[in-house]
Structure formats: structure tokens, C-alpha cells
Protein backbone atom coordinates (compact mmCIF):
# COMPACT_ATOMS: atom_id res chain seq x y z
CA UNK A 1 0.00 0.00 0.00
CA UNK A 2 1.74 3.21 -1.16
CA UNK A 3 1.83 6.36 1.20
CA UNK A 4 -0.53 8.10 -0.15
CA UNK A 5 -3.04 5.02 -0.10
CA UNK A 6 -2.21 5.09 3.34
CA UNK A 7 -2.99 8.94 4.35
CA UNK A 8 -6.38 9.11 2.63
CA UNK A 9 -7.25 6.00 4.46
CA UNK A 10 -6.73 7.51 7.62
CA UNK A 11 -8.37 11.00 6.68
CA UNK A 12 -11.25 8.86 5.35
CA UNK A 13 -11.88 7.50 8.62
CA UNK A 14 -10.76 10.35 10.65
CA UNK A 15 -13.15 12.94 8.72
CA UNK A 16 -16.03 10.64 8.77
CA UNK A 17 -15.69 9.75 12.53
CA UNK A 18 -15.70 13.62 13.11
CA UNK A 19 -18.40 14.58 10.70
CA UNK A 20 -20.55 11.85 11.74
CA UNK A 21 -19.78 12.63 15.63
CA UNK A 22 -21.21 16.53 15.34
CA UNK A 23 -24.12 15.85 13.47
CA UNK A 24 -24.99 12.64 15.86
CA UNK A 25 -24.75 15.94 18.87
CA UNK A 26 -26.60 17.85 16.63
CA UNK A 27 -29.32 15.21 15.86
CA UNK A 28 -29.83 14.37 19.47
CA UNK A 29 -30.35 17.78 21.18
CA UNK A 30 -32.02 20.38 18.21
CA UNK A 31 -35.14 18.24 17.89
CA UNK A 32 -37.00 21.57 20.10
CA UNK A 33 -35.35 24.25 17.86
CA UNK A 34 -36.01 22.69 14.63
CA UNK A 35 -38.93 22.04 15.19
CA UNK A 36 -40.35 25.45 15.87
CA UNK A 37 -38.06 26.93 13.17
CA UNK A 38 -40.00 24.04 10.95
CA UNK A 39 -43.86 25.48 12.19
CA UNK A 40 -42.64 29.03 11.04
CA UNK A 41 -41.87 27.70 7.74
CA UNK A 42 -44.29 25.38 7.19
CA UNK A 43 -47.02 28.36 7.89
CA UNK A 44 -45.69 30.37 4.91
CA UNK A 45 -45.62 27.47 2.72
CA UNK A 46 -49.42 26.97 3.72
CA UNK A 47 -50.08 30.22 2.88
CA UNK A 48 -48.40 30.12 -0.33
CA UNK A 49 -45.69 33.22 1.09
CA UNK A 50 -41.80 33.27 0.29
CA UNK A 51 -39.12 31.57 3.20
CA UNK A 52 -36.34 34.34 2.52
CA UNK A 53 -32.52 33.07 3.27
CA UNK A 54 -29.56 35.23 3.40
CA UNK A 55 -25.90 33.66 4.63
CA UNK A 56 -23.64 36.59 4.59
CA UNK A 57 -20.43 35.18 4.94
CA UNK A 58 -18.00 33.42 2.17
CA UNK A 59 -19.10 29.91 2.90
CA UNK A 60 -21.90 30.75 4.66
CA UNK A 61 -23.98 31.29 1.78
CA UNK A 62 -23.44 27.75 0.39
CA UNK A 63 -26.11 27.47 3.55
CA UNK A 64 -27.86 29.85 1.63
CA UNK A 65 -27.83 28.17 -1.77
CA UNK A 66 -27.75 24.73 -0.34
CA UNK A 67 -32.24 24.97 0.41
CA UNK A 68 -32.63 27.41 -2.84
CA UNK A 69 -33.63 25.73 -6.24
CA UNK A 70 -32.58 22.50 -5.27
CA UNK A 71 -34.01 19.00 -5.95
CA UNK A 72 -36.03 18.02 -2.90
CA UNK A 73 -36.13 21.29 -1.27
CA UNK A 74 -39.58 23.64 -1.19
CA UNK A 75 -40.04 25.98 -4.02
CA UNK A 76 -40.96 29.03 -1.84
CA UNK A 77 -37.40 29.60 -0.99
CA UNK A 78 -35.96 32.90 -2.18
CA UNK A 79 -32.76 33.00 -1.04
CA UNK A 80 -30.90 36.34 -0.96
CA UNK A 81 -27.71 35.73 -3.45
CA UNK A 82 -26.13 39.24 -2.89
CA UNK A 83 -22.92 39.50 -4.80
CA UNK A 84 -21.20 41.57 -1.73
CA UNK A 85 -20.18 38.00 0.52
CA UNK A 86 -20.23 35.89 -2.31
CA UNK A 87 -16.74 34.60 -2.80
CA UNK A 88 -16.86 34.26 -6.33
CA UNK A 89 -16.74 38.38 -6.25
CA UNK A 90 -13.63 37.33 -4.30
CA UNK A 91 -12.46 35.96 -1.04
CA UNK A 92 -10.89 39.35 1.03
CA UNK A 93 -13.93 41.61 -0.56
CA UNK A 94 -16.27 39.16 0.58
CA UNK A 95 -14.72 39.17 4.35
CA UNK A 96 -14.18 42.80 4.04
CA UNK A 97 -18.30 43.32 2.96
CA UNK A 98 -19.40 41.04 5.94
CA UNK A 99 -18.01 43.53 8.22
CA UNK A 100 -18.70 46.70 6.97
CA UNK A 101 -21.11 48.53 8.85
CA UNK A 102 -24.70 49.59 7.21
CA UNK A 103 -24.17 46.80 4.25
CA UNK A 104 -26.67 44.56 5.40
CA UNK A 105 -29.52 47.58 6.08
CA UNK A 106 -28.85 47.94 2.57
CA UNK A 107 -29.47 44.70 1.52
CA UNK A 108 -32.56 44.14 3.64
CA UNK A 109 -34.09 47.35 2.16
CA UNK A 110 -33.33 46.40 -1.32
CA UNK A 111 -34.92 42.67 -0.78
CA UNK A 112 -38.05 44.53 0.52
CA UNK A 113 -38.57 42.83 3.09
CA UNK A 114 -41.16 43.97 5.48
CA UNK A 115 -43.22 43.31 8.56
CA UNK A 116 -44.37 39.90 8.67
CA UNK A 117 -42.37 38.07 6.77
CA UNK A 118 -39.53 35.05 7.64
CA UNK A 119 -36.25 35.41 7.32
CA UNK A 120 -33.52 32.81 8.04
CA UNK A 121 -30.26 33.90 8.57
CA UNK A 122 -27.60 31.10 8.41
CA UNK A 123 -23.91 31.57 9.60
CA UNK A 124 -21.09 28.96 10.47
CA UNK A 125 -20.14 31.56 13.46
CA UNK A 126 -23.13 34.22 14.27
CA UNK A 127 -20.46 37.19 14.94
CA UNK A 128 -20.35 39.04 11.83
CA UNK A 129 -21.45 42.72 11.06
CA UNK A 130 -23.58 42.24 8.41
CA UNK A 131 -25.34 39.18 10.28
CA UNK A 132 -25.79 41.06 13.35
CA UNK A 133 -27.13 43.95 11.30
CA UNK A 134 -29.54 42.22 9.73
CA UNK A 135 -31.10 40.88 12.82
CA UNK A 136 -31.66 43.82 14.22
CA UNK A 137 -33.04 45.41 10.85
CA UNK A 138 -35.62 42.48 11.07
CA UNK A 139 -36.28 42.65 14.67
CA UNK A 140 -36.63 46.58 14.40
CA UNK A 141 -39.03 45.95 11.03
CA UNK A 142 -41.07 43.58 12.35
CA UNK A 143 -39.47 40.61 10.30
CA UNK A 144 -39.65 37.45 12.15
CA UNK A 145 -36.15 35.41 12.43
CA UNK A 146 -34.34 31.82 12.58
CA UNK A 147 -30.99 31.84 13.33
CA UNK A 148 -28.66 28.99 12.36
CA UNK A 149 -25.10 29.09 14.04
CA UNK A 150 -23.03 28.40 16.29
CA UNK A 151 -23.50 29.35 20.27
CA UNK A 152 -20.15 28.83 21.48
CA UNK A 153 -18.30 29.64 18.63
CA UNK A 154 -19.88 33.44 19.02
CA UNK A 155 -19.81 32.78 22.74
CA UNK A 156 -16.12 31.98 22.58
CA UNK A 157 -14.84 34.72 20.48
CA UNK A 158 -13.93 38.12 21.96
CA UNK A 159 -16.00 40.60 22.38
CA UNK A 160 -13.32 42.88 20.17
CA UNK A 161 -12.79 40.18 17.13
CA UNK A 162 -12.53 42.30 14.22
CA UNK A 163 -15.67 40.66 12.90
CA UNK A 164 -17.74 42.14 15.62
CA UNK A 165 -20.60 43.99 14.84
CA UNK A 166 -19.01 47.51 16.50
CA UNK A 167 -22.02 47.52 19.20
CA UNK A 168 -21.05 43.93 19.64
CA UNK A 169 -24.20 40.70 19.88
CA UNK A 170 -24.80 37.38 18.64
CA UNK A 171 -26.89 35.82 16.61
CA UNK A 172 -28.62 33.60 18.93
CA UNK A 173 -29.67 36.11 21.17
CA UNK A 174 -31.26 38.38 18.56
CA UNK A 175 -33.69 35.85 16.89
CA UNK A 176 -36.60 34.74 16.89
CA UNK A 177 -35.74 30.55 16.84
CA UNK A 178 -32.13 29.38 17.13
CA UNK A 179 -30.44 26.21 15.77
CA UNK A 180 -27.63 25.73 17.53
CA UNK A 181 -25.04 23.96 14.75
CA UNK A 182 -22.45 24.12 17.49
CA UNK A 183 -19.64 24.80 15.07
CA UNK A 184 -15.83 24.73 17.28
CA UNK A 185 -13.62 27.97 17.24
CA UNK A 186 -11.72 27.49 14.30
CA UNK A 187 -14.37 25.35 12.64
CA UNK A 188 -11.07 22.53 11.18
CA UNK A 189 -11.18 19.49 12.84
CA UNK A 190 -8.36 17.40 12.34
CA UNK A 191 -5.13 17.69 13.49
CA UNK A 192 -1.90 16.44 10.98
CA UNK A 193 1.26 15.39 12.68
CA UNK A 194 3.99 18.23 11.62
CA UNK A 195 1.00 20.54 10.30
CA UNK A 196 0.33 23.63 12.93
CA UNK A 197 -2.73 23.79 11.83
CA UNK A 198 -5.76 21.87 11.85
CA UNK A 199 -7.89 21.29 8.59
CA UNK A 200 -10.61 19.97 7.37
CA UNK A 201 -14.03 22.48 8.51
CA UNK A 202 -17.20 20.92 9.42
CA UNK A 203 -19.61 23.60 9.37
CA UNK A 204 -20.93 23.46 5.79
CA UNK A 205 -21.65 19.77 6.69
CA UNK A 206 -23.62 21.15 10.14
CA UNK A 207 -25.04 24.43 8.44
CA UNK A 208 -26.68 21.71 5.40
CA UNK A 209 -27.49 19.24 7.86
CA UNK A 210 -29.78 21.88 10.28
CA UNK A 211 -31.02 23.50 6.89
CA UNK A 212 -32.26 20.58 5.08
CA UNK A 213 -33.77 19.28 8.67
CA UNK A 214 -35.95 22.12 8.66
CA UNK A 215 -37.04 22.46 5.28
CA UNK A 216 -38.07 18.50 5.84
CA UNK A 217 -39.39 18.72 9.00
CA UNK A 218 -41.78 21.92 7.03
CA UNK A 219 -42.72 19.40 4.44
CA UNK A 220 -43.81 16.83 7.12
CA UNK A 221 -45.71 19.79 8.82
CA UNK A 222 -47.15 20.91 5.73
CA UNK A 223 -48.05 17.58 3.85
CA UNK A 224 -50.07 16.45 7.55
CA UNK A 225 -52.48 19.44 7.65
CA UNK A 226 -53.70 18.27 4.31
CA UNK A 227 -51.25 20.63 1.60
CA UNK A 228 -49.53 20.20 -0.99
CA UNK A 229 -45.86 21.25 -0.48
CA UNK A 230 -44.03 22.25 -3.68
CA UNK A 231 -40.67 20.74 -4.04
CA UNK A 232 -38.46 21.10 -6.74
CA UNK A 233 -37.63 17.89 -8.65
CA UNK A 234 -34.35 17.82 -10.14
CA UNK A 235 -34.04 19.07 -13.94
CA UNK A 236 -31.88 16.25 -14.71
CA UNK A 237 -34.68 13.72 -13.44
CA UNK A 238 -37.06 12.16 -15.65
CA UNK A 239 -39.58 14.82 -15.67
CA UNK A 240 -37.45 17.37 -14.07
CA UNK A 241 -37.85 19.99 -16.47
CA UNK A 242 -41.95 19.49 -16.99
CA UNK A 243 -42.24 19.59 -12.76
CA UNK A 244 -40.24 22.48 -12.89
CA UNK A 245 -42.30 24.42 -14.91
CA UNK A 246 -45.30 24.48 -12.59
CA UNK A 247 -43.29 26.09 -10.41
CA UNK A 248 -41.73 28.43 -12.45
CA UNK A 249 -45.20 29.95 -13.64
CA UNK A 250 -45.72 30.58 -9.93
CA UNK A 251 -42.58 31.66 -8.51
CA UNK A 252 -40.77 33.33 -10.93
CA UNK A 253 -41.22 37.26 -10.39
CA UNK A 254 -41.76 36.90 -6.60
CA UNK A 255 -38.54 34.75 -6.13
CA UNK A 256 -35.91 37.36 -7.13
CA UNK A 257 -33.18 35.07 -8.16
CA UNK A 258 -34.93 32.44 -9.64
């Protein structure tokens, strides 16, 4: 067996027994959360209103992306895909955006979001400016919230991390619901001998893991008071792009990025 052959083996094992570990934690103690964040959604669904999602934070908005337009997941997802924290408008921009005071106000406004509606706001760490921002737009509009993040990671960082939102706060306490993805500082998990730092983040797997748990859990809640839940089938399904099309007629022009 070469090296190599060798190495991957162990990361193989080592990654899955890690992965595998957190969302086992997470499975066994955010049955409560989810499930309220799940009634929230599953009443707009029933009343045929938009779920809006917005992740700002580089990888945080694969979060974002991960429940928008994507086979299995509910069609009344508009997911907020603003370029500012994407990375692909590039990595240090994006980190710069996410804590840059008054961005996210910006955002929110241009979204239109108002009273009444549901917002989820999904972040590996639940620290950042914009993030914070944007809670406290919604909680000052009238906007009703789930958080998705991490307690102790925010809990754990200083209270002057560059990140901060400047009047400080963390996601969890500014919400609505919480899911608590309970993401480590650092977010890596493995440690390589000779390698002084760790690698290999779990919080994508964590952030997907709580999102998708919802967004089921909604479909449950939805399909047993006697609706119809519309879920995207996958274009590359047979079908996929006929289902799609039902959809399209009634989503397209109130989903903004569809």
C-alpha cells in the first residue's frame, strides 16, 4: 500500500468519525429548535408566502444556496444571493463586505422585506457585522427570524474580534428561533502530525445538515395538515424539467433570483 493510499485511508476514517460525531450531537439535542423553526416555515408554505434566506459570509452562503432551487427542497425559498459575501466576487472583498457597517440595512431594504415576513439567517459563526445587522433590521421591522449558528463559537470569540458587529451581539440572542449547529472555534477538525494547523471544517456539513432538517421537517408539517408542499424535482430527473415548470409559472417574479 503506497503512502498516499495510506494517508487518505486515515483522513477517510478520521473525517467521517468527526463529521458523523457533530451531526450525531446535533441530531440528538435540536429536535426543540427545529422544530419550531419548521412550524414558522411550514405556515408560509401553507399560505403560499416566500421563506427568505440570506448567509452573509464566504461559505456561509453555500447554507444559503444549499435549500434554494434544489431538488427536494420547497419551491418558496428565495434566497438572498447578494454579490457583496459571495466569494466568487472574491475571497478578502467578501470578508471585508461582511463587516462593513450599514451593508446589510442595505441589503434588507433592497430585498423589501417587510413586517411579517420570515427570514432565516444562516452563519457557520453568528459574529459578523452584516449578520448582526440584519437581525436587528428584522427585529426593528417587524421581520420574524431563525438563526442557524453556532453558540459557542460566538460565545467563545472576543467581544473585540474584528468581525464584531461595532455595538457587539450574537446571533442567537437576537432571533426569533435558534439552531444551535455548534460549530468549534476554528471550525477545522483534524489535526496532521507536523502541520500547525488543523484542517478539514465541518460547518458546511452542520449548516446543510440543520437546513435541510428544517425544510423536511416543514414538508412533514405541511403535507399532515392536508397541503400540498411544492418541491423542486431535479431538472436532470425524468420529468425534471416538466415539474419544474409548474413552479416556475408561480414563482418566478416573486422569487428574485430564480
Amino acid at each position: 500500500m503506497s503512502r498516499a493510499t495510506q494517508a487518505a485511508d486515515s483522513i477517510l476514517g478520521r473525517y467521517f468519525d468527526a463529521v458523523v460525531a457533530h451531526l450525531t450531537a446535533l441530531r440528538d439535542t435540536s429536535g426543540d429548535a427545529v422544530a419550531r423553526a419548521a412550524e414558522l416555515v411550514a405556515q408560509k408554505v401553507m399560505a403560499d408566502e416566500l421563506v427568505y434566506v440570506y448567509g452573509p459570509g464566504g461559505h456561509s452562503n453555500l447554507a444559503t444556496q444549499e435549500v434554494f432551487f434544489r431538488a427536494g427542497g420547497l419551491a418558496n425559498i428565495s434566497a438572498i444571493l447578494d454579490e457583496g459575501t459571495l466569494l466568487s466576487s472574491g475571497a478578502m472583498r467578501s470578508m471585508a463586505m461582511e463587516r462593513t457597517l450599514g451593508y446589510a440595512t442595505v441589503v434588507m431594504n433592497d430585498n423589501g422585506l417587510r413586517a411579517g415576513d420570515l427570514l432565516i439567517l444562516v452563519n457557520a459563526y453568528g459574529i459578523n457585522t452584516a449578520l448582526i445587522e440584519a437581525a436587528r433590521w428584522c427585529r426593528d421591522t417587524g421581520v420574524t427570524t431563525i438563526g442557524v449558528s453556532s453558540k459557542i463559537h460566538a460565545e467563545d470569540t472576543a467581544a473585540d474580534h474584528p468581525a464584531r458587529h461595532p455595538n457587539g451581539g450574537n446571533l442567537h440572542d437576537l432571533v426569533d428561533v435558534h439552531v444551535d449547529t455548534q460549530v468549534p472555534i476554528g471550525d477545522a477538525m483534524l489535526s496532521i502530525d507536523n502541520v500547525g494547523e488543523r484542517t478539514s471544517a465541518v460547518s458546511t456539513f452542520a449548516n446543510a445538515y440543520a437546513m435541510n432538517s428544517i425544510m423536511a421537517t416543514a414538508i412533514t408539517l405541511v403535507a399532515d395538515s392536508g397541503g400540498d408542499p411544492s418541491i423542486w424535482r431535479s431538472g436532470n430527473a425524468p420529468g425534471g424539467d416538466a415539474h419544474m415548470t409548474t413552479f416556475l409559472h408561480r414563482f418566478r417574479g416573486r422569487v428574485r433570483w430564480l
